[in-house]
C-alpha atoms as a PDB file:
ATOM      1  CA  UNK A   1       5.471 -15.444  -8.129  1.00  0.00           C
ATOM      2  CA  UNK A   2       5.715 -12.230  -6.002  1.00  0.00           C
ATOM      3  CA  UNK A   3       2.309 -10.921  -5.599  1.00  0.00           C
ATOM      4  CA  UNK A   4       1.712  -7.143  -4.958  1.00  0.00           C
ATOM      5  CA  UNK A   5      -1.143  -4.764  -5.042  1.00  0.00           C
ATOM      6  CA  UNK A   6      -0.993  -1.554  -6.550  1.00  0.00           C
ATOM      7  CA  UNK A   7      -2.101   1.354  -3.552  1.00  0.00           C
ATOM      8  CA  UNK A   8      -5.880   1.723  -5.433  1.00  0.00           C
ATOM      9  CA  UNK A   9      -5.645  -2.649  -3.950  1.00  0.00           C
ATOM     10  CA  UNK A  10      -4.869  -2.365  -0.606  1.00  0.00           C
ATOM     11  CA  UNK A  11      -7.403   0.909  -0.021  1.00  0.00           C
ATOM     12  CA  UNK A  12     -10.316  -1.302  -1.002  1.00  0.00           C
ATOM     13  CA  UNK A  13      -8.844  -4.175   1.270  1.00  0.00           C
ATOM     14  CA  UNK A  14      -8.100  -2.081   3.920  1.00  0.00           C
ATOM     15  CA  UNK A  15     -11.355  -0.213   3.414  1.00  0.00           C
ATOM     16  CA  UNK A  16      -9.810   2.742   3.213  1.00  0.00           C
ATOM     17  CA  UNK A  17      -9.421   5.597   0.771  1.00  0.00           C
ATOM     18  CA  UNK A  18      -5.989   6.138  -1.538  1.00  0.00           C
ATOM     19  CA  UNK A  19      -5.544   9.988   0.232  1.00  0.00           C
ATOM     20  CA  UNK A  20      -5.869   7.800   3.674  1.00  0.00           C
ATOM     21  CA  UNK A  21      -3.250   5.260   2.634  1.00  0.00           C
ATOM     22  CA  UNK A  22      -1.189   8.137   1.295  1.00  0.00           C
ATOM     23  CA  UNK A  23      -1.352   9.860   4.520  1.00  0.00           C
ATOM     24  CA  UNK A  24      -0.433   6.984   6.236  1.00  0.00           C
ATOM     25  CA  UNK A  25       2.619   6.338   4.257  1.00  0.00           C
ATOM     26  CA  UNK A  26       3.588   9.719   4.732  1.00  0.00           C
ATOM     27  CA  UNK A  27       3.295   9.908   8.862  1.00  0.00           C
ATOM     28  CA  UNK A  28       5.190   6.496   8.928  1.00  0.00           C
ATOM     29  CA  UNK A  29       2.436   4.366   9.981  1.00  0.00           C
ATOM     30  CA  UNK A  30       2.702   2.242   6.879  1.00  0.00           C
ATOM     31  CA  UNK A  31       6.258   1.611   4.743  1.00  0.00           C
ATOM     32  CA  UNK A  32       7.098   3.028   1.888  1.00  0.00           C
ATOM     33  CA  UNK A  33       6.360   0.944  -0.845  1.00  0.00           C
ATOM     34  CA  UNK A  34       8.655  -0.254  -3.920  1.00  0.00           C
ATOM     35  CA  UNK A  35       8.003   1.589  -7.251  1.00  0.00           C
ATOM     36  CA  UNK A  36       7.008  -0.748 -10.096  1.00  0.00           C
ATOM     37  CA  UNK A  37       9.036   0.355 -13.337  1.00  0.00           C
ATOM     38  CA  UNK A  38       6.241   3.187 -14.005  1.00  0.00           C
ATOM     39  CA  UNK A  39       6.711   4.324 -11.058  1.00  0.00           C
ATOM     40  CA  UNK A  40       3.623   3.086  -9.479  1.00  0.00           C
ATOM     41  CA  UNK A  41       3.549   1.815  -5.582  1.00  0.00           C
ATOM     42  CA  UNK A  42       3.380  -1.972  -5.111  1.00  0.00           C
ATOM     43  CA  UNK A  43       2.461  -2.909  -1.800  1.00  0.00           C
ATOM     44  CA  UNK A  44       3.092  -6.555  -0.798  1.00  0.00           C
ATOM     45  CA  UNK A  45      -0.009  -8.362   1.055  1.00  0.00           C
ATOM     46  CA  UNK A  46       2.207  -8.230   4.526  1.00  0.00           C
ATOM     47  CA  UNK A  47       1.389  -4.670   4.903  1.00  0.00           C
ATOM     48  CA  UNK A  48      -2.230  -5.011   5.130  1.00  0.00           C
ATOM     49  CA  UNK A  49      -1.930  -8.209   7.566  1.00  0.00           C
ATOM     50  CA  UNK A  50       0.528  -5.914   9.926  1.00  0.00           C
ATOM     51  CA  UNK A  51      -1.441  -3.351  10.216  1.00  0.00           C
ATOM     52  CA  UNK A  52      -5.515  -4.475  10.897  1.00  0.00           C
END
């Protein structure tokens, strides 16, 4: 099973706030994240580990 967390998921794991992980994404400092089918971002848990 391929386990991903929607961006509201890895702000409260990260302890940080959607706009923040937004921001992030944006300046390149996290990757861009696949789109579920609604269009949603799905972050794997990698992303968090690589980057705390």
């Amino acid at each position: 099973m391929n386990v991903t967390w929607s961006i509201g998921e890895l702000a409260t794991r990260a302890g940080l706030s959607v706009k923040t992980i937004r921001y992030y994404t944006d300046m390149g400092l996290l990757p861009t994240a696949p789109r579920s089918r609604g269009g949603h971002r799905r972050y794997p848990p990698q992303v968090l580990e690589q980057h705390t």
